[in-house]
PDB file of N, CA and C in Angstrom:
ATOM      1  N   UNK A   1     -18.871 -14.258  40.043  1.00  0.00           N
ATOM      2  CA  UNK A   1     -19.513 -14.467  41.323  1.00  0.00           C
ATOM      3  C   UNK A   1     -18.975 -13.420  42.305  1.00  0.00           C
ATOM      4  N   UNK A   2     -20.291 -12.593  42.768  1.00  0.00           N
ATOM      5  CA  UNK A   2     -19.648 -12.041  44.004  1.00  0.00           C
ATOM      6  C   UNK A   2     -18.583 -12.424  45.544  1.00  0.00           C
ATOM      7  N   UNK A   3     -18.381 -11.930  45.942  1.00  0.00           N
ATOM      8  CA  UNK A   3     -17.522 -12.169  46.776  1.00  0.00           C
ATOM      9  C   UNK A   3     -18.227 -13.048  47.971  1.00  0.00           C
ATOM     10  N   UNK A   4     -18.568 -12.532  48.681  1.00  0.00           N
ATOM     11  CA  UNK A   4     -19.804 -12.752  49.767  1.00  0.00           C
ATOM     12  C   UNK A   4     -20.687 -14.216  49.153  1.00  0.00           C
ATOM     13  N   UNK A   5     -20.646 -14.328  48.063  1.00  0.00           N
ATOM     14  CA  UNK A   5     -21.053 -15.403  47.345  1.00  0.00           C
ATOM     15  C   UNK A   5     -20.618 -17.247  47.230  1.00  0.00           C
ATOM     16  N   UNK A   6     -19.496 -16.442  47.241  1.00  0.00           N
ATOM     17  CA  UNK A   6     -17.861 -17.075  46.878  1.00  0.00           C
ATOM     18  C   UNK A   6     -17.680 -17.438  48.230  1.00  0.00           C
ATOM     19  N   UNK A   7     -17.477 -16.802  49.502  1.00  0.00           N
ATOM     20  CA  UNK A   7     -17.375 -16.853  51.072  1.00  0.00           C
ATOM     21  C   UNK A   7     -18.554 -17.875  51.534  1.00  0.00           C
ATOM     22  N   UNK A   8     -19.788 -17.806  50.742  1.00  0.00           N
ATOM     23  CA  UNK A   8     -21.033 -19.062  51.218  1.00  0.00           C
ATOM     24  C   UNK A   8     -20.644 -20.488  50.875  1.00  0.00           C
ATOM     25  N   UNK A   9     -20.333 -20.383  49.564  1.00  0.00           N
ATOM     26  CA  UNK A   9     -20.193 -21.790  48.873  1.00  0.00           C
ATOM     27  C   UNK A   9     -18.496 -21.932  49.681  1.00  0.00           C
ATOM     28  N   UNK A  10     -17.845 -21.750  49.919  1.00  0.00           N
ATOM     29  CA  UNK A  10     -16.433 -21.950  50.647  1.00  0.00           C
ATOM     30  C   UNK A  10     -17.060 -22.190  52.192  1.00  0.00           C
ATOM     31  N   UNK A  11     -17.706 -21.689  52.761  1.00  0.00           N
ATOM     32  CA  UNK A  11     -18.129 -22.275  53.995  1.00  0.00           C
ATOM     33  C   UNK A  11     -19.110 -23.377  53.988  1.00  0.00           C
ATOM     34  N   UNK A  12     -19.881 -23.668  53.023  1.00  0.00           N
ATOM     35  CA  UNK A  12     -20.511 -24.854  53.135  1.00  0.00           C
ATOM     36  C   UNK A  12     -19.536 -26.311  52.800  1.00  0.00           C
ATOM     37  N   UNK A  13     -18.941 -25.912  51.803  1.00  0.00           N
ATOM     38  CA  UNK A  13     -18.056 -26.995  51.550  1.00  0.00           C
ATOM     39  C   UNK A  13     -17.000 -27.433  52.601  1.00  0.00           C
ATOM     40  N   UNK A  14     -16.906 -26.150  53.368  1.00  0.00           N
ATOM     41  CA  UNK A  14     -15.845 -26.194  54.491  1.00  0.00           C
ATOM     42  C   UNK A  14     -16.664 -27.414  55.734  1.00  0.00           C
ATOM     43  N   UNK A  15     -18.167 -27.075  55.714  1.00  0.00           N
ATOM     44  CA  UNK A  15     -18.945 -27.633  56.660  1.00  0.00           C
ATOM     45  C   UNK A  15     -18.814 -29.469  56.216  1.00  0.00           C
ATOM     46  N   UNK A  16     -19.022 -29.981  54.583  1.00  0.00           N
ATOM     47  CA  UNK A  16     -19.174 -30.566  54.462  1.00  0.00           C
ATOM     48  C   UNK A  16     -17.564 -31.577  54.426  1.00  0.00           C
ATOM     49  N   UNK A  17     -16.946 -30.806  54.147  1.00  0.00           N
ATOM     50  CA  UNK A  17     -15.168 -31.125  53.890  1.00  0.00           C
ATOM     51  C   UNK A  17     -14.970 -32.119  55.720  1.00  0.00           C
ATOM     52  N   UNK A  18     -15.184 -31.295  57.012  1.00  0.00           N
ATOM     53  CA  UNK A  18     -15.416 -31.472  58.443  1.00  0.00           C
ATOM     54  C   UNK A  18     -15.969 -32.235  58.598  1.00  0.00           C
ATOM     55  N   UNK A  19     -17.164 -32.608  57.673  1.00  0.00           N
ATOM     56  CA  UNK A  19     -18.126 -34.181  58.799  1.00  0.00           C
ATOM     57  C   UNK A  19     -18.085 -35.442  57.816  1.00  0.00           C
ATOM     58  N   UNK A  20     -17.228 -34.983  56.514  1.00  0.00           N
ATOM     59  CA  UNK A  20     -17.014 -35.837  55.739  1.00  0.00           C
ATOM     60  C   UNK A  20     -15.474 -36.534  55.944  1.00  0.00           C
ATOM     61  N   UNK A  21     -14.960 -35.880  55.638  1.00  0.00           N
ATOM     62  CA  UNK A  21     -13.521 -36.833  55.855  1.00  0.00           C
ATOM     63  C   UNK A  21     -12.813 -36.132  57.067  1.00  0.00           C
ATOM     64  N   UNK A  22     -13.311 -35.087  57.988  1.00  0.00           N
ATOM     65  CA  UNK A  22     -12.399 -34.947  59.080  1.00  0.00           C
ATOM     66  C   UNK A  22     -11.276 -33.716  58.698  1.00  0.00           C
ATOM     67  N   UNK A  23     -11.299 -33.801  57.853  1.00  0.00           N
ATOM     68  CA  UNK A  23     -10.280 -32.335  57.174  1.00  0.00           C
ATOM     69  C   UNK A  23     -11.079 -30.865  57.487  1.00  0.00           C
ATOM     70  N   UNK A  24     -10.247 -29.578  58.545  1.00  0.00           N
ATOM     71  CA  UNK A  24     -10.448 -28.926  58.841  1.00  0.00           C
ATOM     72  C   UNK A  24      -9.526 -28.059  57.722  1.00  0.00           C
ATOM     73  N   UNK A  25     -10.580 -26.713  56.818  1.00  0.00           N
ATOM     74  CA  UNK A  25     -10.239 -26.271  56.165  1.00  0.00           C
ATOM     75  C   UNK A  25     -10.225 -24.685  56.405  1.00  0.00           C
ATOM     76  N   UNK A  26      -9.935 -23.290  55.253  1.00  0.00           N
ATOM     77  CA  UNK A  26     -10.095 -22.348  56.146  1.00  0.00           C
ATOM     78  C   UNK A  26     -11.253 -21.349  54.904  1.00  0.00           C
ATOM     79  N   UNK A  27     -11.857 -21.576  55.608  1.00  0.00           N
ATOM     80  CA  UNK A  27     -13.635 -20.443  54.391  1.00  0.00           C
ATOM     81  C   UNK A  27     -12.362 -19.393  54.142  1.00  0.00           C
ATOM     82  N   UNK A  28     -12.300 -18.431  54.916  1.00  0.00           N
ATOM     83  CA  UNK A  28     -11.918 -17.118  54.211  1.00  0.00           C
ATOM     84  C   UNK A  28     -11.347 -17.560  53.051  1.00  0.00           C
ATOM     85  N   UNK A  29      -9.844 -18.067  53.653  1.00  0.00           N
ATOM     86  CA  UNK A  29      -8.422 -17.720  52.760  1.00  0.00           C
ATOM     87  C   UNK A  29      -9.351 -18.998  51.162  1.00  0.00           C
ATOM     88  N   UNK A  30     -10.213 -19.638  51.705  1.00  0.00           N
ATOM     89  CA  UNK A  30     -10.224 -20.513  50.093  1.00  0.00           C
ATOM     90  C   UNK A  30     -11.460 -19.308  49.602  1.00  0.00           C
ATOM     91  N   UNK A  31     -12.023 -18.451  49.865  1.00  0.00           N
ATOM     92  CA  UNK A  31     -12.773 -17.758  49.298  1.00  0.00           C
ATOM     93  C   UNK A  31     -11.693 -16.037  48.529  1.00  0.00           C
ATOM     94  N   UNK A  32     -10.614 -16.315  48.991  1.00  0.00           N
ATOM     95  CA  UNK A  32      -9.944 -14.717  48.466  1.00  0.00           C
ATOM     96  C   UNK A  32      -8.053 -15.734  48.175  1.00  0.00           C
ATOM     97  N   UNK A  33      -8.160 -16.842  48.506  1.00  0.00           N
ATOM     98  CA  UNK A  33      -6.969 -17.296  47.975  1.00  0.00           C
ATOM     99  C   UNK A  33      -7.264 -18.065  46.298  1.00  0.00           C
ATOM    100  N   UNK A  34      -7.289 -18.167  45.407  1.00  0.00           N
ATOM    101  CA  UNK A  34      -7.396 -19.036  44.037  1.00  0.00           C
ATOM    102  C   UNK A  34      -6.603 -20.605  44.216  1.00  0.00           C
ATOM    103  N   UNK A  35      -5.314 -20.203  44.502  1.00  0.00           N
ATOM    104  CA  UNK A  35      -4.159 -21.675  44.643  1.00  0.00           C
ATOM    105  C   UNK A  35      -4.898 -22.387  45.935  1.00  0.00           C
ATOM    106  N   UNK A  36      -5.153 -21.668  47.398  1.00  0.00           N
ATOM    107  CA  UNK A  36      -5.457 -22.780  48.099  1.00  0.00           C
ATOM    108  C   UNK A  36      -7.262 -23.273  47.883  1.00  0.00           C
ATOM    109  N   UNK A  37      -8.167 -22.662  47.074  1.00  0.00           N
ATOM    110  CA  UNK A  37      -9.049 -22.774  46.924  1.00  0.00           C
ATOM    111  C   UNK A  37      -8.788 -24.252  45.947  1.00  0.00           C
ATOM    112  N   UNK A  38      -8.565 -23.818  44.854  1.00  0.00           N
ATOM    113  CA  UNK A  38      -8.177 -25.380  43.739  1.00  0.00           C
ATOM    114  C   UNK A  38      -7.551 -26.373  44.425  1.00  0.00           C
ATOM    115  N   UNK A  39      -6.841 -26.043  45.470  1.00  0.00           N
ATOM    116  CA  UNK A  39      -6.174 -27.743  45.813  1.00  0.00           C
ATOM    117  C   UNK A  39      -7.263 -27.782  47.103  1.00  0.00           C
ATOM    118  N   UNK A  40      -8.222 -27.579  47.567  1.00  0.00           N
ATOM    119  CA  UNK A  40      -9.570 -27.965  48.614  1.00  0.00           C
ATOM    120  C   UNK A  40     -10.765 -28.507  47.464  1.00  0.00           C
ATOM    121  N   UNK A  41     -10.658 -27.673  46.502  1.00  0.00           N
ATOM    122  CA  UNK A  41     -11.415 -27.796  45.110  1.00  0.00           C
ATOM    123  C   UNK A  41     -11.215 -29.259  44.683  1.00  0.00           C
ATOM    124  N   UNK A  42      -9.663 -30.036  44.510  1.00  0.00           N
ATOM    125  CA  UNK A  42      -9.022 -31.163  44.140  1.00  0.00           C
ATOM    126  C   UNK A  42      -9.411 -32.452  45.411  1.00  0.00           C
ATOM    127  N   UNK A  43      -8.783 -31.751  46.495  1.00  0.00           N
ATOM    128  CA  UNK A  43      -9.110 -32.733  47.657  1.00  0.00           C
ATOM    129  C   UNK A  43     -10.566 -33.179  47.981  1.00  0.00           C
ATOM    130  N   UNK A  44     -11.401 -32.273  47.604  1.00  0.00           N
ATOM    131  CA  UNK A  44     -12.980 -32.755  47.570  1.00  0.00           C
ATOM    132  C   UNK A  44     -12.793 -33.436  46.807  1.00  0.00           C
ATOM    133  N   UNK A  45     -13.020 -33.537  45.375  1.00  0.00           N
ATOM    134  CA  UNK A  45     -13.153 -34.195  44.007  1.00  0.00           C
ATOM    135  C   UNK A  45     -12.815 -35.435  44.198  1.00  0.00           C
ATOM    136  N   UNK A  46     -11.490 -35.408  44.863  1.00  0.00           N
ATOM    137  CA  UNK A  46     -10.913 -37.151  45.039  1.00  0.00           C
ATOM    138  C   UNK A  46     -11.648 -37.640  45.700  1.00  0.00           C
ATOM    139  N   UNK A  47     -11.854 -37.289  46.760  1.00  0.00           N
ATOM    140  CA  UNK A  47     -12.607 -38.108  48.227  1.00  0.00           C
ATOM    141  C   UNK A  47     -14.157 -38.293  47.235  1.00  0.00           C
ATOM    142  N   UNK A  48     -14.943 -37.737  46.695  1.00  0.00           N
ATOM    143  CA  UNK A  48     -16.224 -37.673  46.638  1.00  0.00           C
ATOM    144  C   UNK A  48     -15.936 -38.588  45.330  1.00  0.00           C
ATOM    145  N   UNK A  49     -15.057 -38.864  44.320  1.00  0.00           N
ATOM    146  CA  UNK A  49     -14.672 -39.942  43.354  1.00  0.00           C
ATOM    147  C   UNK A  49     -15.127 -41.256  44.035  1.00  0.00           C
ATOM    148  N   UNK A  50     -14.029 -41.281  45.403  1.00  0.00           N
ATOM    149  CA  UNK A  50     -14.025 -42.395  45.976  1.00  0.00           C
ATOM    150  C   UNK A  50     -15.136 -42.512  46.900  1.00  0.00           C
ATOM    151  N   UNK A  51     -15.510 -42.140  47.260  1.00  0.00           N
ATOM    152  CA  UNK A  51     -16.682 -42.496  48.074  1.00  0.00           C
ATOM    153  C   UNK A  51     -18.242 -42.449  47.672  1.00  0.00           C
ATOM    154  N   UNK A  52     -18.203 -41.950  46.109  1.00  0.00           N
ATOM    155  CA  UNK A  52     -19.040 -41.493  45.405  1.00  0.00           C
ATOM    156  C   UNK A  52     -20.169 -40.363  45.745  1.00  0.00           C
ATOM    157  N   UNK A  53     -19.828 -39.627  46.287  1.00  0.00           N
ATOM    158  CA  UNK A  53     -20.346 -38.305  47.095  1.00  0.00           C
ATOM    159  C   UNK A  53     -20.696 -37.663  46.340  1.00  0.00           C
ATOM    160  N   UNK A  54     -21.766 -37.592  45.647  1.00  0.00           N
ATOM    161  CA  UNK A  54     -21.983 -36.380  44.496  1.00  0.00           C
ATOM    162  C   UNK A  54     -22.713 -34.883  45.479  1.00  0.00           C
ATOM    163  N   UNK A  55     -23.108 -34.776  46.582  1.00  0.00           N
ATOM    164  CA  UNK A  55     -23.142 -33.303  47.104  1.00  0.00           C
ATOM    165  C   UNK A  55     -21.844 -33.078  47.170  1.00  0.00           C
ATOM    166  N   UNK A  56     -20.884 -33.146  47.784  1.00  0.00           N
ATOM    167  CA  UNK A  56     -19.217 -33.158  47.629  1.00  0.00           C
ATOM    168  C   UNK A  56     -18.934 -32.746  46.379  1.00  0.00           C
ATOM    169  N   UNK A  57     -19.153 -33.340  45.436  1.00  0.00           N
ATOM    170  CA  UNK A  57     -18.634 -32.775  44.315  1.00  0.00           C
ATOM    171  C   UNK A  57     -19.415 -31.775  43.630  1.00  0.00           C
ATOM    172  N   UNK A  58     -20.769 -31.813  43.840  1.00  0.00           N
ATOM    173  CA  UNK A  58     -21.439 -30.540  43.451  1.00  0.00           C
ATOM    174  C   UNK A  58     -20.538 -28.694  44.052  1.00  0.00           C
ATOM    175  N   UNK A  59     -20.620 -29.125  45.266  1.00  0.00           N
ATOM    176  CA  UNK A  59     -19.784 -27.829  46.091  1.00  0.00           C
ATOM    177  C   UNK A  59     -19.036 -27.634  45.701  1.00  0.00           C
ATOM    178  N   UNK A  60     -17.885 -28.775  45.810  1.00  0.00           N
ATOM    179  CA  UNK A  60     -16.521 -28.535  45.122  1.00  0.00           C
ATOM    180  C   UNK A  60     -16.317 -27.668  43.422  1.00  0.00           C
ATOM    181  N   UNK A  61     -16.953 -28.016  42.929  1.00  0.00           N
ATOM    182  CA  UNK A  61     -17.547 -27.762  41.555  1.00  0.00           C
ATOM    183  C   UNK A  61     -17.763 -26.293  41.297  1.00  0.00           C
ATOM    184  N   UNK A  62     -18.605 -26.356  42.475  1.00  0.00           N
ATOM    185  CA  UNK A  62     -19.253 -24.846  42.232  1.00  0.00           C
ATOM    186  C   UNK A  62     -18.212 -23.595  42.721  1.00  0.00           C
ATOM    187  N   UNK A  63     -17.314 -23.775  43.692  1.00  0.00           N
ATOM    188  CA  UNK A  63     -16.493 -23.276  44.253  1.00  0.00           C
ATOM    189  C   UNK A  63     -15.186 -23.085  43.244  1.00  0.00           C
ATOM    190  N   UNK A  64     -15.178 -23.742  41.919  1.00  0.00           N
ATOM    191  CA  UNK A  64     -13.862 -24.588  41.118  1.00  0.00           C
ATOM    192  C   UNK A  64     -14.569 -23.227  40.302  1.00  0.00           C
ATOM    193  N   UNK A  65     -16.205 -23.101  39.784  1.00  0.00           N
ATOM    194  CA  UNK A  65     -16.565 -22.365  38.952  1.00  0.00           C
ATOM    195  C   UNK A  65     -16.792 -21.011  39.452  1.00  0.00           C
ATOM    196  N   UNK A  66     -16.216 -20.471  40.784  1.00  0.00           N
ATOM    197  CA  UNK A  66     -16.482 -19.531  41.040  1.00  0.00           C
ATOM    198  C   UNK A  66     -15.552 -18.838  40.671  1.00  0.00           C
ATOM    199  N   UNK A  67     -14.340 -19.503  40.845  1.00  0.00           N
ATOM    200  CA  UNK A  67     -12.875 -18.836  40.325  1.00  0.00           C
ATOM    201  C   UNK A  67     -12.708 -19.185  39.023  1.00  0.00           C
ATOM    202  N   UNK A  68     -12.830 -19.489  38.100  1.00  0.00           N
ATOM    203  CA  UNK A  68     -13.149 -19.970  36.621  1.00  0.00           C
ATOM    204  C   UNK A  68     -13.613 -18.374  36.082  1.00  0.00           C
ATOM    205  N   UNK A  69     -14.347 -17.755  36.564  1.00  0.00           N
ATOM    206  CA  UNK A  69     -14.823 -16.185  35.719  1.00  0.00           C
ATOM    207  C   UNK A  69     -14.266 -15.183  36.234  1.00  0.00           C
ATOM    208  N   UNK A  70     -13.122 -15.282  37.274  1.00  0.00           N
ATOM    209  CA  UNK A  70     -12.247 -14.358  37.745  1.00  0.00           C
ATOM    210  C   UNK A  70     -10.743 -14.543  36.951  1.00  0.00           C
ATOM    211  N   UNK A  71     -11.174 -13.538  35.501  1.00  0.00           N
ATOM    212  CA  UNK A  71      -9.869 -13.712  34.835  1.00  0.00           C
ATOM    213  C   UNK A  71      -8.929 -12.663  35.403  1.00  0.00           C
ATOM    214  N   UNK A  72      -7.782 -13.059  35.243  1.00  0.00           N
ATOM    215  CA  UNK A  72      -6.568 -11.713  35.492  1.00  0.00           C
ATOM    216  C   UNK A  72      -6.752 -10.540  34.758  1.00  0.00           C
ATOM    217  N   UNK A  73      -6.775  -9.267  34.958  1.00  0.00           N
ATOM    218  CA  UNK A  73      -6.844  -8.361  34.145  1.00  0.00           C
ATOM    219  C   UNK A  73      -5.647  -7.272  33.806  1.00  0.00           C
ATOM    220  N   UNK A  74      -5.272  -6.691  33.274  1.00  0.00           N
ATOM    221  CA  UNK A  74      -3.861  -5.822  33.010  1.00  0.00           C
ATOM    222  C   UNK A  74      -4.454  -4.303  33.660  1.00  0.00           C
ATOM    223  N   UNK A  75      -4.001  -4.285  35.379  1.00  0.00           N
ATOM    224  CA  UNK A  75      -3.717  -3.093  35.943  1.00  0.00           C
ATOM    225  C   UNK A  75      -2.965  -2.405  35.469  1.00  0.00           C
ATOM    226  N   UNK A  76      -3.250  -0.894  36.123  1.00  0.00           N
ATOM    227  CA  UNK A  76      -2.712   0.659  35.392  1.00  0.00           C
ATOM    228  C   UNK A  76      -1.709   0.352  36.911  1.00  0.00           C
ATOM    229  N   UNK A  77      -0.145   0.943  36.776  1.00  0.00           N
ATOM    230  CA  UNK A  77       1.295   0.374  37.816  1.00  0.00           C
ATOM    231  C   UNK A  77       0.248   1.153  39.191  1.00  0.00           C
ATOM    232  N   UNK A  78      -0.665   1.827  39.292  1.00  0.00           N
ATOM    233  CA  UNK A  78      -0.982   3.272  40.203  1.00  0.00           C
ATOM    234  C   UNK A  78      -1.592   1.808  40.898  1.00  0.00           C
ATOM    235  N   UNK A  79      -3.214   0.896  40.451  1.00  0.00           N
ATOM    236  CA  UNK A  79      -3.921   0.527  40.337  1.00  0.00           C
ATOM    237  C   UNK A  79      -3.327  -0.405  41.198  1.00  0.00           C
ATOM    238  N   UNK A  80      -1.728  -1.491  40.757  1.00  0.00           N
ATOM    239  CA  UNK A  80      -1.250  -2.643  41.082  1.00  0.00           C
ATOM    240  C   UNK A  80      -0.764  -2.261  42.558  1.00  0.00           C
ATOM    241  N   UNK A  81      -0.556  -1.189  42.784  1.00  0.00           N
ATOM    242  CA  UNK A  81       0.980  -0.623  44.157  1.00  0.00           C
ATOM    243  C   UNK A  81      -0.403  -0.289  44.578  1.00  0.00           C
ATOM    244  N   UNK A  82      -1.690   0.242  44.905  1.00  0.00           N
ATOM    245  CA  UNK A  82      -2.986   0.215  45.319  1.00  0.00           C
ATOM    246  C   UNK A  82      -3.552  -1.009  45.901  1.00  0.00           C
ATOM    247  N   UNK A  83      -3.697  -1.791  44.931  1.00  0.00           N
ATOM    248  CA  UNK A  83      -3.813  -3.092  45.210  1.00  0.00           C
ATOM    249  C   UNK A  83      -3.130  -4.447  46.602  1.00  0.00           C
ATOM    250  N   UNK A  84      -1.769  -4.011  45.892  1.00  0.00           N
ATOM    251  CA  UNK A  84      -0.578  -4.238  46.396  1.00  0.00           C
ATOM    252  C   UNK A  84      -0.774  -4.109  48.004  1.00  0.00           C
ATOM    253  N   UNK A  85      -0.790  -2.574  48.496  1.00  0.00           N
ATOM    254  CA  UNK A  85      -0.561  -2.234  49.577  1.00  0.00           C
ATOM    255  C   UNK A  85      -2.141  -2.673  50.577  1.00  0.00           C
ATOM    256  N   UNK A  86      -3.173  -2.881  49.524  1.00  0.00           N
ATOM    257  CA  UNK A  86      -4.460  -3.433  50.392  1.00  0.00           C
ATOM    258  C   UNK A  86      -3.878  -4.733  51.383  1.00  0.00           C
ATOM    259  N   UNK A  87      -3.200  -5.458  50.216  1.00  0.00           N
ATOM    260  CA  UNK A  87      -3.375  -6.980  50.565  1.00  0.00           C
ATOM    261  C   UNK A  87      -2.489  -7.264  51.573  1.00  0.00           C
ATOM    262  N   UNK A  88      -1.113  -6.425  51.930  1.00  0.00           N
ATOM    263  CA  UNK A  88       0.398  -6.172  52.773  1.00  0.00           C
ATOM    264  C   UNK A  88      -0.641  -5.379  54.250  1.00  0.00           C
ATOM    265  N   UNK A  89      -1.874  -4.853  54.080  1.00  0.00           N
ATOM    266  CA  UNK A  89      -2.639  -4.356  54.806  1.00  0.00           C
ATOM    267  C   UNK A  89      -3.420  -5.449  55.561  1.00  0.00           C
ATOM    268  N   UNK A  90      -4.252  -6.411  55.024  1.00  0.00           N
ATOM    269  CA  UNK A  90      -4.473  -7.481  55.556  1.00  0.00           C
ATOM    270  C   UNK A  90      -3.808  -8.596  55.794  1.00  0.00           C
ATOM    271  N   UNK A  91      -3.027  -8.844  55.000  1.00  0.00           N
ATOM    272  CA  UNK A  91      -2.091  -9.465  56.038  1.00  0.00           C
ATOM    273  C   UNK A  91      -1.419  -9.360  57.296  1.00  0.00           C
ATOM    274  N   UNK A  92      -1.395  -7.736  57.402  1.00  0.00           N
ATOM    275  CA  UNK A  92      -0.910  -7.484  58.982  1.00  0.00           C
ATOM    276  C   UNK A  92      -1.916  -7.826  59.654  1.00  0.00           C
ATOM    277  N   UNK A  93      -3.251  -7.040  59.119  1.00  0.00           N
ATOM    278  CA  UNK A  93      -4.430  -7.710  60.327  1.00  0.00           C
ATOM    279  C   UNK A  93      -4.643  -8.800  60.480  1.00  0.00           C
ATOM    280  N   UNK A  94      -4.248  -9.748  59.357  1.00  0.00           N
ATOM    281  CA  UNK A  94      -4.616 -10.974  59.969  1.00  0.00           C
ATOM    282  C   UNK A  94      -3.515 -11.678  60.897  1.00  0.00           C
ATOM    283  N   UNK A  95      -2.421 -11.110  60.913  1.00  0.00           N
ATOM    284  CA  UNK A  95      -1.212 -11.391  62.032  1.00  0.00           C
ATOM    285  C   UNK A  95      -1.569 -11.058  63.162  1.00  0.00           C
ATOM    286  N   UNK A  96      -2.053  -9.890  63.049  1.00  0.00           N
ATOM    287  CA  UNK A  96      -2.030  -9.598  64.700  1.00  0.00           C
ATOM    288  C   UNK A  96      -3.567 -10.211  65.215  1.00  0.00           C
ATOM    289  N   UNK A  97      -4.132 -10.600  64.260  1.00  0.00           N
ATOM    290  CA  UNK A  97      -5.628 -10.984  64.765  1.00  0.00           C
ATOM    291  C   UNK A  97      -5.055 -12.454  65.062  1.00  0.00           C
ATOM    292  N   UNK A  98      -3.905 -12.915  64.095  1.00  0.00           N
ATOM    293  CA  UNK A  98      -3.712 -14.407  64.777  1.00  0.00           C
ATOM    294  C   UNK A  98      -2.923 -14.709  66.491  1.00  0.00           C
ATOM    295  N   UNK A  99      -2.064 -13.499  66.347  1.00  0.00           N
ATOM    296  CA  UNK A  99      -1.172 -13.247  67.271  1.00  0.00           C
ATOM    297  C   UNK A  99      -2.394 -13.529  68.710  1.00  0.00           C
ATOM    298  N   UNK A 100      -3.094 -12.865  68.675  1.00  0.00           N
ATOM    299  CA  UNK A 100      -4.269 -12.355  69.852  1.00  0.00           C
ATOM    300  C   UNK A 100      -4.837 -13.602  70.104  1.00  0.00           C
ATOM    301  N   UNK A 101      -5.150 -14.052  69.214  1.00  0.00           N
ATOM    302  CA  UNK A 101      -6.372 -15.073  68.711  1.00  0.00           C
ATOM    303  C   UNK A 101      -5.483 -16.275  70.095  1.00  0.00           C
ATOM    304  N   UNK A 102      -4.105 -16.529  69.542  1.00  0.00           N
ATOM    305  CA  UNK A 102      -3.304 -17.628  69.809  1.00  0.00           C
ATOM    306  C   UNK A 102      -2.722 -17.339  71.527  1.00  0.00           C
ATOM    307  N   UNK A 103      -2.582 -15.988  71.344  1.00  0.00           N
ATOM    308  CA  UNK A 103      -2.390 -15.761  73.248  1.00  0.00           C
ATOM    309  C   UNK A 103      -3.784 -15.932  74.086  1.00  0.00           C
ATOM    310  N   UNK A 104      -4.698 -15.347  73.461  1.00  0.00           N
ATOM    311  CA  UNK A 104      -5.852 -15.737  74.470  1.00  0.00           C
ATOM    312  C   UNK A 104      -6.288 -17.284  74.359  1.00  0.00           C
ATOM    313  N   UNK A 105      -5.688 -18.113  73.964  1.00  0.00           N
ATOM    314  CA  UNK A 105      -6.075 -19.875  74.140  1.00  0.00           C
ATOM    315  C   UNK A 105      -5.732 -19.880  75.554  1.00  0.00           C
ATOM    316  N   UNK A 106      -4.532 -19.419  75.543  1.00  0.00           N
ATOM    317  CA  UNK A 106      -3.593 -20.307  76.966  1.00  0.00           C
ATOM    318  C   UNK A 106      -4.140 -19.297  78.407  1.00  0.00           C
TER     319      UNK A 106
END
C-alpha cells in the first residue's frame, strides 16, 4: 500500500477512533510509525469486540493489512546512514513544528 494510502485509512480510523470511544489519536505518526500503528490497530479491535462495531474493525483491519506487506528489507550500510539521516531530519522538523505549534496556543 502506498503511502498517501496508508495516511487515508489512518485518518479515517482516527475520525472513527474520536466519535467512538473519545480516544484522540495521531494519523501521521500511525501512518509512518508500524509499533504505534498495531497498538491503535489493537485498541480498535478490542473496543469494536466489545461493542460489536464491525466498521471499527473493518478500518482497524485494513490499517493492520497495510503494514502486513511492508516487509523489512536488507539495506546496502550507504542506503541505511541515508535513510537514517532522513528520519533524524524529520524529527527535527517535527520538534520545531511542535515547539511553534505549542508557543502560539498561549
Amino acid at each position: 500500500m502506498e503511502d498517501s494510502e496508508r495516511v487515508a485509512v489512518a485518518a479515517h480510523l482516527h475520525v472513527v477512533l474520536r466519535r467512538r470511544t473519545g480516544r484522540v489519536t495521531d494519523t501521521e505518526w500511525m501512518a509512518c510509525n508500524q509499533a504505534y500503528a498495531q497498538a491503535m490497530v489493537a485498541f480498535a479491535l478490542e473496543h469494536a469486540r466489545e461493542q460489536q462495531d464491525e466498521e471499527l474493525a473493518r478500518l482497524a483491519r485494513r490499517l493492520q493489512d497495510s503494514w502486513s506487506g511492508d516487509k523489512p528489507r536488507h539495506a546496502a550500510p550507504a542506503e541505511t546512514a541515508q535513510s537514517n539521516s532522513s528520519v533524524t531530519a524529520k524529527a527535527a522538523e517535527i520538534l520545531r513544528t511542535s515547539a511553534r505549534y505549542i508557543g502560539g496556543l498561549r
